[in-house]
N, C-alpha and C. Protein backbone atom coordinates (compact mmCIF):
# COMPACT_ATOMS: atom_id res chain seq x y z
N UNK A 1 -71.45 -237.33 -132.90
CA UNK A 1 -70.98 -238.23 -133.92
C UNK A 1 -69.45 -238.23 -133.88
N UNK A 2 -69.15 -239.69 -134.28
CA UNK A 2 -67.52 -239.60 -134.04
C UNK A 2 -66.90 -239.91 -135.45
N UNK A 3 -66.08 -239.16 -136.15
CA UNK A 3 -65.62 -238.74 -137.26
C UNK A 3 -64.08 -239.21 -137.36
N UNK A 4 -63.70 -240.27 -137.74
CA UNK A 4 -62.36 -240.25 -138.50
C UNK A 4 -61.95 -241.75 -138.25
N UNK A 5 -60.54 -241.68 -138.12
CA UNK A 5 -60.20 -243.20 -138.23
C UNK A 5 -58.72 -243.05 -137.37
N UNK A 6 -59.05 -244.17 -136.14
CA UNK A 6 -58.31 -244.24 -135.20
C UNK A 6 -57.04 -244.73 -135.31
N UNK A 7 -56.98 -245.34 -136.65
CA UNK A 7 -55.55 -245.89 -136.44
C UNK A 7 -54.57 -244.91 -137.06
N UNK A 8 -54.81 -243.70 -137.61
CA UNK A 8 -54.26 -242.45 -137.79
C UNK A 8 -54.08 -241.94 -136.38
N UNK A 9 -54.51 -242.29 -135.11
CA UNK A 9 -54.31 -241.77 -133.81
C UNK A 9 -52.52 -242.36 -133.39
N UNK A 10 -51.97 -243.26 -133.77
CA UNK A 10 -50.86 -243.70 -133.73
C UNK A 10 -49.88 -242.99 -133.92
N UNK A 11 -49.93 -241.89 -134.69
CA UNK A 11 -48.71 -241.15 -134.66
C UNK A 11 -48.81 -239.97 -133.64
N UNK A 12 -47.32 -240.84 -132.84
CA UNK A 12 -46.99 -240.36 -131.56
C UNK A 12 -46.15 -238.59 -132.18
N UNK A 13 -45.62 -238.61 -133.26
CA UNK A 13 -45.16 -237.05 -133.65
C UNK A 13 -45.90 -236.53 -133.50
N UNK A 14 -47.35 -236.86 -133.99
CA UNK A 14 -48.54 -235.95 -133.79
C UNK A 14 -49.14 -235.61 -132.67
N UNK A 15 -48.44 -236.00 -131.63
CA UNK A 15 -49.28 -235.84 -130.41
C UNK A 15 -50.53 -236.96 -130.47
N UNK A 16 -50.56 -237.50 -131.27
CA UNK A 16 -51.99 -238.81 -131.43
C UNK A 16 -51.83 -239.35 -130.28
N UNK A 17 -53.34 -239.81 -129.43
CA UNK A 17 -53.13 -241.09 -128.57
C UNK A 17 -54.42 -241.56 -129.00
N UNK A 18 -54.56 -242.91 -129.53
CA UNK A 18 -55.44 -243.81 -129.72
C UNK A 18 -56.73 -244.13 -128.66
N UNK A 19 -55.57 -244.09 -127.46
CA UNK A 19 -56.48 -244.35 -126.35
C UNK A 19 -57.76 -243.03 -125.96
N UNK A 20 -57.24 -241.40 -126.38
CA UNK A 20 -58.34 -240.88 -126.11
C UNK A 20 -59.22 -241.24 -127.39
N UNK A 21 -59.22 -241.62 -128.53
CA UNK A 21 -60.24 -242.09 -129.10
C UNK A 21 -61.02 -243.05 -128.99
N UNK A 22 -60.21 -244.53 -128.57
CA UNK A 22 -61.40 -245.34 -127.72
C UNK A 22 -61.85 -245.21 -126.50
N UNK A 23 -61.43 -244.39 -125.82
CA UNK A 23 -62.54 -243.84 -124.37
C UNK A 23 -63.99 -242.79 -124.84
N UNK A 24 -63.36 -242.24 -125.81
CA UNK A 24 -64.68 -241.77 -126.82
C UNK A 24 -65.82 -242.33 -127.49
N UNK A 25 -65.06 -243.54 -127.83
CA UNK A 25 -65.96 -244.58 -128.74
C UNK A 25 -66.49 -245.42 -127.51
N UNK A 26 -65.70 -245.66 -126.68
CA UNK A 26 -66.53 -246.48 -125.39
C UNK A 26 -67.81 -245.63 -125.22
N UNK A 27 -67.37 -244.55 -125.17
CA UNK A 27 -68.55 -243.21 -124.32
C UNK A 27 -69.95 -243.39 -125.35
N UNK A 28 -69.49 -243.36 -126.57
CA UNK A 28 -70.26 -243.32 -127.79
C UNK A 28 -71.63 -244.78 -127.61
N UNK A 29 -70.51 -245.96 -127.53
CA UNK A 29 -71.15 -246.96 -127.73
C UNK A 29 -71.95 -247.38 -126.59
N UNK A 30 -71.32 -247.74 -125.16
CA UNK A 30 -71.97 -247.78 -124.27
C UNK A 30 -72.75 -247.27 -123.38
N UNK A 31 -72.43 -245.74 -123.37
CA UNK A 31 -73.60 -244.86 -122.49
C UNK A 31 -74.40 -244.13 -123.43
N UNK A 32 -74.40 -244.38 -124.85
CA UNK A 32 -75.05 -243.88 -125.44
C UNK A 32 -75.32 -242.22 -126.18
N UNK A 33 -74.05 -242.07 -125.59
CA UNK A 33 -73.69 -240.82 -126.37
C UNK A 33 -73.74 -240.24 -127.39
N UNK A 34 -73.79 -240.85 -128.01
CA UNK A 34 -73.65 -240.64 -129.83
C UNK A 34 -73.25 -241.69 -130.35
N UNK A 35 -73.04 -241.45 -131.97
CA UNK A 35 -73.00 -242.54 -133.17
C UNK A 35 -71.68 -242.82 -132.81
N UNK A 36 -71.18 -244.04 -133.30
CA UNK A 36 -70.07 -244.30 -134.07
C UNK A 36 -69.84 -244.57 -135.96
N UNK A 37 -69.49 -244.19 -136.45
CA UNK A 37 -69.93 -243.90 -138.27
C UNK A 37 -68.26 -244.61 -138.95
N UNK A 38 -68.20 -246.23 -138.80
CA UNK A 38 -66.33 -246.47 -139.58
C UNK A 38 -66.82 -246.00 -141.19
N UNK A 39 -65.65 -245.30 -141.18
CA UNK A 39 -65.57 -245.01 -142.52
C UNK A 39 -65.12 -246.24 -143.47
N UNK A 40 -65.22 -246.98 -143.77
CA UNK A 40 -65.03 -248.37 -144.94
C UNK A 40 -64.33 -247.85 -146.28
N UNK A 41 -64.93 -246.69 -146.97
CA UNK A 41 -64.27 -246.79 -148.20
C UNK A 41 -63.03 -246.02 -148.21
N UNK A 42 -62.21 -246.43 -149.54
CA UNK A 42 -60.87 -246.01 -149.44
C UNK A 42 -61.06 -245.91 -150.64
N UNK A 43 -60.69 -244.43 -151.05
CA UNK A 43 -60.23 -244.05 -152.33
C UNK A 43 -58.59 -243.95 -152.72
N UNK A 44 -57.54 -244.04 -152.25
CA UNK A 44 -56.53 -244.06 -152.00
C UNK A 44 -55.37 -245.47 -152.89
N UNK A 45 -55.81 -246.60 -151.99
CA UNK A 45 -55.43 -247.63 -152.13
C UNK A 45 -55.76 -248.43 -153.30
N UNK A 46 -54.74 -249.34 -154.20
CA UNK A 46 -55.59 -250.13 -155.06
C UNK A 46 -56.38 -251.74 -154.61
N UNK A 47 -56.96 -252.00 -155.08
CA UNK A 47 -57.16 -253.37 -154.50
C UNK A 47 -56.83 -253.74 -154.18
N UNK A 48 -55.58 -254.60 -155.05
CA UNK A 48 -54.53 -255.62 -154.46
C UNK A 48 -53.93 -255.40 -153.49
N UNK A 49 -53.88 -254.09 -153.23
CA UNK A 49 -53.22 -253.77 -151.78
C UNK A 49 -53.93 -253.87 -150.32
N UNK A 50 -55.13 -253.84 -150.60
CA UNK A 50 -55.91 -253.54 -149.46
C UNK A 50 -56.36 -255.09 -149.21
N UNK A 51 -56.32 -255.75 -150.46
CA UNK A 51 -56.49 -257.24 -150.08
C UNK A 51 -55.38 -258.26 -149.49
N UNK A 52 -54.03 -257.58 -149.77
CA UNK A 52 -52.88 -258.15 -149.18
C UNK A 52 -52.91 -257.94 -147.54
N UNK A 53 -53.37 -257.21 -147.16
CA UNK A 53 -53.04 -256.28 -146.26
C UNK A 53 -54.08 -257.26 -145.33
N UNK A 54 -55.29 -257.25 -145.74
CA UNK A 54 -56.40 -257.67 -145.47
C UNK A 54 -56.03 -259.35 -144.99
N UNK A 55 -55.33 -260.29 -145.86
CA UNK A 55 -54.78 -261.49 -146.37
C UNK A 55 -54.16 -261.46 -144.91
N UNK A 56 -53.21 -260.85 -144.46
CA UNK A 56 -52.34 -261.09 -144.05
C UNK A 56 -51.80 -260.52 -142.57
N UNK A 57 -51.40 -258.97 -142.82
CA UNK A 57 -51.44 -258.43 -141.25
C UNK A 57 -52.75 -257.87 -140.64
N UNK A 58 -54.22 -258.00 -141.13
CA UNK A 58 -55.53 -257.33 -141.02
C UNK A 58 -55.76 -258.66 -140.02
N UNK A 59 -55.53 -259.68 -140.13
CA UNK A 59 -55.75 -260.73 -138.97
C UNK A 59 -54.63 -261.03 -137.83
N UNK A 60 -53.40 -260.75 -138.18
CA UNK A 60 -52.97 -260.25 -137.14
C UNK A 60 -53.11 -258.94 -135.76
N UNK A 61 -53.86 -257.98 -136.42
CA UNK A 61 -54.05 -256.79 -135.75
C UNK A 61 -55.62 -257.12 -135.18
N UNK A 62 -55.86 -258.35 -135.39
CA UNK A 62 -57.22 -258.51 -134.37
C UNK A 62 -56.86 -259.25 -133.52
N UNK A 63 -55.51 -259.56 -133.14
CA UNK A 63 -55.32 -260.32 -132.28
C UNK A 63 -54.99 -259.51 -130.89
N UNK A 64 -55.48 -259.52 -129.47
CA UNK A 64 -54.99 -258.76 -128.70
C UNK A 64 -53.60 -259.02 -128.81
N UNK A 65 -52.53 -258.51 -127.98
CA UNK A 65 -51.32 -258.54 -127.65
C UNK A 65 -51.32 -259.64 -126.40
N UNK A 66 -51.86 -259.26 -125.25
CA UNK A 66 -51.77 -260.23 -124.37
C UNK A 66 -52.42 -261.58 -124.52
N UNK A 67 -52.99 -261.53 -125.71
CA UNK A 67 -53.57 -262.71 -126.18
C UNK A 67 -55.76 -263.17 -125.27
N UNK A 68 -55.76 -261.82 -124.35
CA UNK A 68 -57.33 -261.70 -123.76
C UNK A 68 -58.27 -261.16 -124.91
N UNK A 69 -58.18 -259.48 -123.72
CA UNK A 69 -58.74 -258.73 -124.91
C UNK A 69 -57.91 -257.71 -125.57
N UNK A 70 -58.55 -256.50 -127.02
CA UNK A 70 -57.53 -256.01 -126.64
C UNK A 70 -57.74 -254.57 -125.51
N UNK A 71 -56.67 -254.16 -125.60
CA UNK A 71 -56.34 -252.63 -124.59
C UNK A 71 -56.89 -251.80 -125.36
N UNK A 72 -56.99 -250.32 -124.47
CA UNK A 72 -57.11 -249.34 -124.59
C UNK A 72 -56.37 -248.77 -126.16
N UNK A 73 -55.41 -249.09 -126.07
CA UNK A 73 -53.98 -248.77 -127.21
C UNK A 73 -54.34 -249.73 -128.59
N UNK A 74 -55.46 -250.67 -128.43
CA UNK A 74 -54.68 -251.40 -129.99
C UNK A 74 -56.32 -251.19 -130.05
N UNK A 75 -56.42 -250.97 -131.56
CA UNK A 75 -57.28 -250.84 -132.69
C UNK A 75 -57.80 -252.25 -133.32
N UNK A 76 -59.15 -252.59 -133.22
CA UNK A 76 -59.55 -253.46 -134.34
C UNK A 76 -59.48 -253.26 -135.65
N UNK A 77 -58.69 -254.59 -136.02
CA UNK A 77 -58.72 -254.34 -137.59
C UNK A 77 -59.89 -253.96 -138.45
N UNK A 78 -60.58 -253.14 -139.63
CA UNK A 78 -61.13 -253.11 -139.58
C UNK A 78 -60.97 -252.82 -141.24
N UNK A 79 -61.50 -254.20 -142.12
CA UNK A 79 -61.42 -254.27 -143.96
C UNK A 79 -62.17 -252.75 -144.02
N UNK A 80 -61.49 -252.36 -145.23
CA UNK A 80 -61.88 -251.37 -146.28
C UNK A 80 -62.44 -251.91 -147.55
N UNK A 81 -63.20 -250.97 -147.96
CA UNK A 81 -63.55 -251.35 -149.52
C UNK A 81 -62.99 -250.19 -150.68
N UNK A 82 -62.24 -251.00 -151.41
CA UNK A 82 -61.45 -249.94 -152.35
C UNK A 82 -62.67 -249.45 -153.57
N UNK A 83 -61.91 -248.21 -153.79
CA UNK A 83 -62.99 -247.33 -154.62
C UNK A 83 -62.03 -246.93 -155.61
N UNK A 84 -61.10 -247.67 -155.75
CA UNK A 84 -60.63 -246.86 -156.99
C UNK A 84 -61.04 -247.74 -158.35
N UNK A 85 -60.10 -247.36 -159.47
CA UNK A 85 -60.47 -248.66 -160.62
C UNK A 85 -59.60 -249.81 -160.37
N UNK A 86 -60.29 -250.66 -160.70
CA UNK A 86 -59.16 -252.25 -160.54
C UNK A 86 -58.05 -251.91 -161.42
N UNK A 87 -56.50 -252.52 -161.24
CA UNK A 87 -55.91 -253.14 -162.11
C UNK A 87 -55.99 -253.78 -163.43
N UNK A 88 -55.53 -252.51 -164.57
CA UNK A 88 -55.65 -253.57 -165.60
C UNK A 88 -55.13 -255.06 -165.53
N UNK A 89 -55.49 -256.02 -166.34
CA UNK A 89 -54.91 -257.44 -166.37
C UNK A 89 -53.37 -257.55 -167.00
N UNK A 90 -53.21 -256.55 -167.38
CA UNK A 90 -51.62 -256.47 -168.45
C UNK A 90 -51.03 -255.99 -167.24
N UNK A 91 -51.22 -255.28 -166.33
CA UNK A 91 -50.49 -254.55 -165.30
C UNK A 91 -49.38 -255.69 -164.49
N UNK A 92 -48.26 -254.88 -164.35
CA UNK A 92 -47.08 -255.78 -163.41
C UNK A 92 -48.12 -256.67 -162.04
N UNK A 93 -47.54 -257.22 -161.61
CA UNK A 93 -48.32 -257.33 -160.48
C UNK A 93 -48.27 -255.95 -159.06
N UNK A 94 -49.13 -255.38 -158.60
CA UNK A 94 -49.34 -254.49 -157.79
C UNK A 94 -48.48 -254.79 -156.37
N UNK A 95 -48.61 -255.82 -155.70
CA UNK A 95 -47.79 -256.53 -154.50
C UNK A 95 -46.87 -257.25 -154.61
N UNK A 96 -45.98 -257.41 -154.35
CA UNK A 96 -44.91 -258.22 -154.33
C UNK A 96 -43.91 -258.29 -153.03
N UNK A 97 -43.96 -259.82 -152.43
CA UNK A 97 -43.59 -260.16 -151.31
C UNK A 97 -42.32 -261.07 -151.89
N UNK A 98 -41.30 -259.96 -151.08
CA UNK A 98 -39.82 -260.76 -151.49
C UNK A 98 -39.25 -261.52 -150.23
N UNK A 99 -39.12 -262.75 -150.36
CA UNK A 99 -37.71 -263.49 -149.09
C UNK A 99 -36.50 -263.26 -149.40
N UNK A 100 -36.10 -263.40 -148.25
CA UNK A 100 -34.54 -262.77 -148.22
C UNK A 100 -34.25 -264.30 -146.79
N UNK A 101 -33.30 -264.76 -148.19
CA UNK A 101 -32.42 -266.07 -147.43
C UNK A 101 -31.68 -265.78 -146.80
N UNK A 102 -31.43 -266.12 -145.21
CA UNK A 102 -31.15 -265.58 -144.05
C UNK A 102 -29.84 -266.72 -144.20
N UNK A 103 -28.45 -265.54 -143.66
CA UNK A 103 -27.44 -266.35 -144.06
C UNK A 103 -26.98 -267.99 -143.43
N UNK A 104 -26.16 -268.23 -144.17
CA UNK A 104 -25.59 -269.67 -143.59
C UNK A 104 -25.39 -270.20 -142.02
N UNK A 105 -25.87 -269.18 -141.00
CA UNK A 105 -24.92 -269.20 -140.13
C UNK A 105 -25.91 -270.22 -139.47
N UNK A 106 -25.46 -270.78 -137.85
CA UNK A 106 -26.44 -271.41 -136.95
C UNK A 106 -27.24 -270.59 -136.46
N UNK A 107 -27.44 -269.70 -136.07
CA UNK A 107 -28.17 -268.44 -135.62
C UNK A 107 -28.37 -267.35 -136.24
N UNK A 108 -29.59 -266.91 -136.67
CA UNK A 108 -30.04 -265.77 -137.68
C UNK A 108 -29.84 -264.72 -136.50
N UNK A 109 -29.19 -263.89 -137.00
CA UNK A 109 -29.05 -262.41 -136.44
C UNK A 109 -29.61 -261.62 -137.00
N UNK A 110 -30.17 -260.20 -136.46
CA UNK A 110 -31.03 -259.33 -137.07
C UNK A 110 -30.27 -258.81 -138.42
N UNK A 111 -28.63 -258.51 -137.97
CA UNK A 111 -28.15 -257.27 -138.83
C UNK A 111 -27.95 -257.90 -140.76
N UNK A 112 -27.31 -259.07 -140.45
CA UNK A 112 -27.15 -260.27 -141.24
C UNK A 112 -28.14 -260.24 -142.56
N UNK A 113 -29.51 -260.30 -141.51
CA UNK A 113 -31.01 -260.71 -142.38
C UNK A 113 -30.96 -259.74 -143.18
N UNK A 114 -31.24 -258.22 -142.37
CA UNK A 114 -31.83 -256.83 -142.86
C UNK A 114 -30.69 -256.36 -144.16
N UNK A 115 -29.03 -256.65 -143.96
CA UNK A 115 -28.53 -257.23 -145.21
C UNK A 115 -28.92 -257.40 -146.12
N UNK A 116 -29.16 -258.82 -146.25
CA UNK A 116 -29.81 -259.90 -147.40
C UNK A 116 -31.52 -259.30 -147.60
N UNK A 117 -31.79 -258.53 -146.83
CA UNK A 117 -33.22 -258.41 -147.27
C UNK A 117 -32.80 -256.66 -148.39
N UNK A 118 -31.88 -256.02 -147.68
CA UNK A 118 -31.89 -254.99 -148.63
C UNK A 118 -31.42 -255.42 -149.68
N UNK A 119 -30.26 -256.63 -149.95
CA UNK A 119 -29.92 -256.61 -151.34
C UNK A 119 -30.80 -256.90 -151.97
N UNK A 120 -32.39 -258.28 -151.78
CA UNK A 120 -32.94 -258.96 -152.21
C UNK A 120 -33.80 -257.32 -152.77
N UNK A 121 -34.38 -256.80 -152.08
CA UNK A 121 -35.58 -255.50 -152.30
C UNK A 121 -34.27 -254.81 -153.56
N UNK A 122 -32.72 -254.05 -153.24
CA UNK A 122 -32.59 -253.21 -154.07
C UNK A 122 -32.03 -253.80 -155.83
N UNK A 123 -31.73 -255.41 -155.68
CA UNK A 123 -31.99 -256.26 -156.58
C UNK A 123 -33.57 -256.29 -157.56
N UNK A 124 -34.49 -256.19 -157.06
CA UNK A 124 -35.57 -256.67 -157.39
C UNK A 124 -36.00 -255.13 -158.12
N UNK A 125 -35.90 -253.65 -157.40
CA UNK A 125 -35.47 -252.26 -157.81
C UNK A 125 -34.86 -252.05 -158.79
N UNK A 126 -33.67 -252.41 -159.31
CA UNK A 126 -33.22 -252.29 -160.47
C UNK A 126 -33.62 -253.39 -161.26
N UNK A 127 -34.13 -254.28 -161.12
CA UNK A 127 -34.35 -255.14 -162.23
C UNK A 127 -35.85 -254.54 -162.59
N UNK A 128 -36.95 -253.80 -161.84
CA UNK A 128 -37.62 -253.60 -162.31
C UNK A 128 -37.28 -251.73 -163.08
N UNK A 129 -36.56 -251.34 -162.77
CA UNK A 129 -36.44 -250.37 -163.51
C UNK A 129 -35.38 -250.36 -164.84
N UNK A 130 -35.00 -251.79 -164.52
CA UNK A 130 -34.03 -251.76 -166.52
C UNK A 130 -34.70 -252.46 -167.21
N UNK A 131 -36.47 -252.91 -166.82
CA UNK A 131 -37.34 -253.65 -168.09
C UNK A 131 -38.56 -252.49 -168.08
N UNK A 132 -38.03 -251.26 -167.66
CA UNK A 132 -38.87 -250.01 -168.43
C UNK A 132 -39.16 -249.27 -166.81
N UNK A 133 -39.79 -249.89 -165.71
CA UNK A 133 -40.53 -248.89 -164.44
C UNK A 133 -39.77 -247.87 -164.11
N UNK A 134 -40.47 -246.63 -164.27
CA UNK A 134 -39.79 -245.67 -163.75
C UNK A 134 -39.91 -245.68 -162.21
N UNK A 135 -38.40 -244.98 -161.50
CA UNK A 135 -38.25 -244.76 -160.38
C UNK A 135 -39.76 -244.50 -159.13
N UNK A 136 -40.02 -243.59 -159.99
CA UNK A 136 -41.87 -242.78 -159.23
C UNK A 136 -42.89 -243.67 -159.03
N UNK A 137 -42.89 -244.95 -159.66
CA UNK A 137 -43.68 -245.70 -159.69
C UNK A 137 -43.41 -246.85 -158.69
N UNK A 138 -42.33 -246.82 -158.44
CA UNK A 138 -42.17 -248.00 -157.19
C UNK A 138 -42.44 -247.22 -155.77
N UNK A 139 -42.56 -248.25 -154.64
CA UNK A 139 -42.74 -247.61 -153.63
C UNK A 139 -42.45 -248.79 -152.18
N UNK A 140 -41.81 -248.48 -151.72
CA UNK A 140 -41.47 -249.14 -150.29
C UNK A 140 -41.86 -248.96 -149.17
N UNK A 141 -43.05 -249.88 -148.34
CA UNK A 141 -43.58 -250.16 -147.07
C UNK A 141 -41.97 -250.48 -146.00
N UNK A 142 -42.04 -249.50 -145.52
CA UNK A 142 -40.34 -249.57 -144.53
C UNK A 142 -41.22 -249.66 -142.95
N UNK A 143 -40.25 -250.15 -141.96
CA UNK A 143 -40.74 -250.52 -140.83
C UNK A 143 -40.19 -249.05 -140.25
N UNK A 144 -38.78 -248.71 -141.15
CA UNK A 144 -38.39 -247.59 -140.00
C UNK A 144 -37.42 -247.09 -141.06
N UNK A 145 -36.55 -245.68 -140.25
CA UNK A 145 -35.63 -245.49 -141.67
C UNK A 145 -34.13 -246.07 -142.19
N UNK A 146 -34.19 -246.75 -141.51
CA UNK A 146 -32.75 -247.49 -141.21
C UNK A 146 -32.63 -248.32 -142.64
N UNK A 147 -33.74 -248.86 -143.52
CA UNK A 147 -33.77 -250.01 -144.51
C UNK A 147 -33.29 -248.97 -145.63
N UNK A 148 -33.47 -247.98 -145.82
CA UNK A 148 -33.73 -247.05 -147.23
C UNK A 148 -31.92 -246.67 -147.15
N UNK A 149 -31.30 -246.81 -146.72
CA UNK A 149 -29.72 -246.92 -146.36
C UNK A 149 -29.19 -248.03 -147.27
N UNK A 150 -29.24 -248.99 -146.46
CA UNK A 150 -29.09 -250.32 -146.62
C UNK A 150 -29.44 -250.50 -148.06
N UNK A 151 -30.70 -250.26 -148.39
CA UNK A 151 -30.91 -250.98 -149.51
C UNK A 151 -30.32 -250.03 -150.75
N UNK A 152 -30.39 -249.05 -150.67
CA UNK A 152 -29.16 -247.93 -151.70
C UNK A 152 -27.44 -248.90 -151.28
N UNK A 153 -26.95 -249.22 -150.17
CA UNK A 153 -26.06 -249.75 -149.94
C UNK A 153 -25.81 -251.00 -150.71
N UNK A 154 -27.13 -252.03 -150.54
CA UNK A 154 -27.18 -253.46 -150.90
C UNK A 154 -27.12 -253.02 -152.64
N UNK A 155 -28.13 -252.02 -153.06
CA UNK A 155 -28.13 -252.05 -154.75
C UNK A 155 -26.17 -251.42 -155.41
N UNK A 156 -25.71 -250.79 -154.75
CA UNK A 156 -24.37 -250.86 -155.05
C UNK A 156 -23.56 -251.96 -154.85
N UNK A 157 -23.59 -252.94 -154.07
CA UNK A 157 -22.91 -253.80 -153.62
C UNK A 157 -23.23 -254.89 -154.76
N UNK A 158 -24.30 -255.23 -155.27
CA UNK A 158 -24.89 -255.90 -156.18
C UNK A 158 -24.32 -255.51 -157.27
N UNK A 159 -23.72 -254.59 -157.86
CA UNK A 159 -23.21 -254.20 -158.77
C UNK A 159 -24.19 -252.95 -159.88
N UNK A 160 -25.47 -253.03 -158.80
CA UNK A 160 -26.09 -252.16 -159.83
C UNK A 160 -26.00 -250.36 -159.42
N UNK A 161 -26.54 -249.35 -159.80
CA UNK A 161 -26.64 -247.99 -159.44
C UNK A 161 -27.37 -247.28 -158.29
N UNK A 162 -26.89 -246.96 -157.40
CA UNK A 162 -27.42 -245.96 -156.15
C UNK A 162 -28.92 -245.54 -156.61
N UNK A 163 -29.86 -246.29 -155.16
CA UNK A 163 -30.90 -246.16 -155.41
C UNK A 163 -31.38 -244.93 -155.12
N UNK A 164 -32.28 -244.05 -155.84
CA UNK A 164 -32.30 -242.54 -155.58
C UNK A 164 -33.19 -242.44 -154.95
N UNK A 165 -33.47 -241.94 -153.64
CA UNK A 165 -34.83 -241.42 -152.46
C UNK A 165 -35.45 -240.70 -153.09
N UNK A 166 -36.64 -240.82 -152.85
CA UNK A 166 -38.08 -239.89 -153.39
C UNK A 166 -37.71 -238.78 -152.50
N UNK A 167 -38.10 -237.56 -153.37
CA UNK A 167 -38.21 -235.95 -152.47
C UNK A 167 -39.39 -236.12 -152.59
């Protein structure tokens, strides 16, 4: 029986390689080796999140890369079902997808954007923490660590207070 969830195989710190887990699951499925068992539920996540996710980059990640099939390396997306309690209806909204107006220029440059996207995120940070949210309660999906700079940078520049990193 094969036990866990492959897209936790991605972290390369960990020594993870994805690929020995789908040569496993190949082994599993096609020569008959044993089960394959996806784990579906998620106690973790709230709804709205798993449905954004689902909405949006969950159909991107079924797309191969080379546009055939996919490789060894990429993972089918694969929906969860959340197990926690829903969202009360009084609750802020859970997701929130901010644009960040990419400057005036003829050509959008990366450094420019990631700019305007930290002020827009450490803008949106203090405004939700001077109509009551405490700090602990927000939380930022980062691509890498370079944004959590920036956007402590962008919320001073804005005129508001140095955004404080979670320990």
């Amino acid at each position: 029986m094969l036990v866990g969830d492959p897209k936790q195989s991605i972290y390369r710190f960990r020594r993870a390689d994805v690929t020995v887990w789908r040569r496993v699951e190949d082994d599993f499925t096609t020569r008959g080796l044993g089960r394959v068992l996806p784990l579906t539920d998620n106690f973790r996540s709230l709804p709205p999140i798993l449905g954004f996710v689902e909405a949006t980059v969950g159909q991107l990640l079924d797309q191969p890369i080379d546009g055939a099939t996919l490789q060894p390396f990429e993972v089918p997306f694969l929906p969860v079902d959340a197990r926690r309690d829903p969202v009360p209806p009084e609750a802020e909204p859970v997701v929130e997808l901010l644009l960040a107006e990419p400057p005036d220029d003829e050509k959008v440059l990366a450094d420019p954007l990631r700019a305007a996207e930290a002020r827009a995120i450490a803008a949106r940070a203090l405004e939700l923490h001077a109509a009551g949210t405490p700090w602990r309660e927000m939380a930022l999906l980062l691509p890498g660590w370079g944004l959590p700079r920036a956007v402590r940078v962008g919320a001073r520049r804005g005129g508001g207070a140095d955004l404080r990193p979670a320990h």
